[in-house]
C-alpha atoms as a PDB file:
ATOM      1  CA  UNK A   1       7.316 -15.477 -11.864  1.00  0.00           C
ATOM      2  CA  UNK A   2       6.929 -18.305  -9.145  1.00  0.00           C
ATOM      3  CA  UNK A   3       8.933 -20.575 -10.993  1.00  0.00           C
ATOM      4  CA  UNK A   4      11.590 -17.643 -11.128  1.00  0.00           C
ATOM      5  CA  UNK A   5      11.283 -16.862  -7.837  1.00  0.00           C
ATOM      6  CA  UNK A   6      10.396 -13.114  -8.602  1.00  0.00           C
ATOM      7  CA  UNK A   7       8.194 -11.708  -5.886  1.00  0.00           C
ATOM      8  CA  UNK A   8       5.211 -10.317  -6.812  1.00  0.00           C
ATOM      9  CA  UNK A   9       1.852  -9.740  -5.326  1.00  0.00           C
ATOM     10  CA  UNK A  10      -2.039  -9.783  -7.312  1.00  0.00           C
ATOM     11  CA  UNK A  11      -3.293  -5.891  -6.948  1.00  0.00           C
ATOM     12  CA  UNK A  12      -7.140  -6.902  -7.551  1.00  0.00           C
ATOM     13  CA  UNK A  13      -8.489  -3.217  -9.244  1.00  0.00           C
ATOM     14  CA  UNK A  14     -11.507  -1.478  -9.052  1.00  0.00           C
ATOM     15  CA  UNK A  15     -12.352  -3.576  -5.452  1.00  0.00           C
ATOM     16  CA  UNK A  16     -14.931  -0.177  -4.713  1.00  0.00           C
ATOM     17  CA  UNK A  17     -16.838  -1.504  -7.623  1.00  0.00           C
ATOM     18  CA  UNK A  18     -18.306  -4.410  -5.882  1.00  0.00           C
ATOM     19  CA  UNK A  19     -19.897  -4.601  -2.791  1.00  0.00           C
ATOM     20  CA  UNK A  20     -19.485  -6.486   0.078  1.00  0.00           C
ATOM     21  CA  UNK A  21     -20.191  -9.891  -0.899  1.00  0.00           C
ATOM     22  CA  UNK A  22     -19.118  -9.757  -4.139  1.00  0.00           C
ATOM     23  CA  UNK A  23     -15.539  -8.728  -3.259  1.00  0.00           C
ATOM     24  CA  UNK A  24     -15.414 -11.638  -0.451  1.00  0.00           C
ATOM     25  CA  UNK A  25     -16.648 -13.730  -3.163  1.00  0.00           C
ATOM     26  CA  UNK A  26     -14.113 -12.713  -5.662  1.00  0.00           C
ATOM     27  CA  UNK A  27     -11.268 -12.621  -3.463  1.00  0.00           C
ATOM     28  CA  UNK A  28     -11.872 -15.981  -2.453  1.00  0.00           C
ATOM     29  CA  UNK A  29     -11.757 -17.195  -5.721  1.00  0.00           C
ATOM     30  CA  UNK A  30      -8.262 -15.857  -6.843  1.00  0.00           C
ATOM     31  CA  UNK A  31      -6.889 -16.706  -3.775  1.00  0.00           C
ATOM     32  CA  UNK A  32      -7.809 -20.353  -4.107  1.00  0.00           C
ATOM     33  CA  UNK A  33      -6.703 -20.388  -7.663  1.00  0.00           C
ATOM     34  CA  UNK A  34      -3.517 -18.705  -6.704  1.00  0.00           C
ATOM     35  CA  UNK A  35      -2.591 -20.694  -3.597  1.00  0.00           C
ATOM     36  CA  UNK A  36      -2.392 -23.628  -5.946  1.00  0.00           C
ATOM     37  CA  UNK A  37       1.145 -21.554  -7.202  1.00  0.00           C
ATOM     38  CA  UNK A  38       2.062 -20.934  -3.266  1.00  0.00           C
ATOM     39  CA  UNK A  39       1.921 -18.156  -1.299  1.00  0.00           C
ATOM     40  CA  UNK A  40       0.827 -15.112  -3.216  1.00  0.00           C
ATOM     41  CA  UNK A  41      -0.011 -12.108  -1.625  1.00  0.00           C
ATOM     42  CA  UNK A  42      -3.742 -10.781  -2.780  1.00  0.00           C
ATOM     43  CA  UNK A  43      -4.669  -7.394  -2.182  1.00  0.00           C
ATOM     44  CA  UNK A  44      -7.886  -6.073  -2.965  1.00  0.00           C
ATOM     45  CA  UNK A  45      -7.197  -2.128  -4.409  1.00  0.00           C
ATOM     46  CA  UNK A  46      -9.367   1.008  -4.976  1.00  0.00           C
ATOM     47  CA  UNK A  47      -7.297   3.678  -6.379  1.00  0.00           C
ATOM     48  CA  UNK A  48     -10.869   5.728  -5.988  1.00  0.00           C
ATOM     49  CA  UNK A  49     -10.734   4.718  -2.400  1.00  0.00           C
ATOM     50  CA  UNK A  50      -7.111   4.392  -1.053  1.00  0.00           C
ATOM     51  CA  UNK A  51      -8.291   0.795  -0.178  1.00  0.00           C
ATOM     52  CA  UNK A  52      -5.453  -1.669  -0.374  1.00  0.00           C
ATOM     53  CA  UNK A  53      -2.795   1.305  -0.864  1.00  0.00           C
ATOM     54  CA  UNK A  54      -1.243   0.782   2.405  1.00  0.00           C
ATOM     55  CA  UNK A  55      -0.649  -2.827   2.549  1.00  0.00           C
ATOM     56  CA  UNK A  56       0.499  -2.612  -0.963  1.00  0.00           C
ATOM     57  CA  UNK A  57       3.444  -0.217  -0.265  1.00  0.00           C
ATOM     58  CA  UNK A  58       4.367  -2.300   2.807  1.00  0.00           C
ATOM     59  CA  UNK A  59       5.024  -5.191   0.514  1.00  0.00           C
ATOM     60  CA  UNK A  60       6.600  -3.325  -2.029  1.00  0.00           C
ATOM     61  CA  UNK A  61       9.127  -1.952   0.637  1.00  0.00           C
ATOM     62  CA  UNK A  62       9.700  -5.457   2.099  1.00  0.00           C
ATOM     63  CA  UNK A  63      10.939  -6.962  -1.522  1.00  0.00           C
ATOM     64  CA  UNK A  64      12.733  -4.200  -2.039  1.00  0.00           C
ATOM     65  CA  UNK A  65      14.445  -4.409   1.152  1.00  0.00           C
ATOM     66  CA  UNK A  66      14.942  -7.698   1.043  1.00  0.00           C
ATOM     67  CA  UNK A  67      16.600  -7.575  -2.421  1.00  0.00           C
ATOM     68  CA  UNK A  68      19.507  -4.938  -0.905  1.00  0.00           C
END
């Protein structure tokens, strides 16, 4: 998808299952491993929650928009 220039952004599921630390952890290990392939958006989600939900849409609506 980089390579095709698609845009796309890493939804990280089930973020309400860890706590604090471990999600700060976690995150910081797939966004090192994904800057390596530029900038990728990484948002941790909780569908449970609503975490994430938000800032997901906005990006949505910004490729979208920038596609028309």
């Amino acid at each position: 998808m980089v390579e095709c220039k698609i845009p796309f952004v890493l939804a990280l599921t089930k973020a309400d299952k860890l706590n604090k630390t471990e999600r700060m952890n976690q995150l910081e290990l797939i966004c090192s491993i994904a800057a390596k392939y530029g900038e990728i958006p990484v948002v941790p989600f909780s569908a449970t929650k609503g975490d994430g939900t938000e800032e997901l849409r906005r990006l949505i609506e910004k490729y979208v928009a920038d596609k028309a």
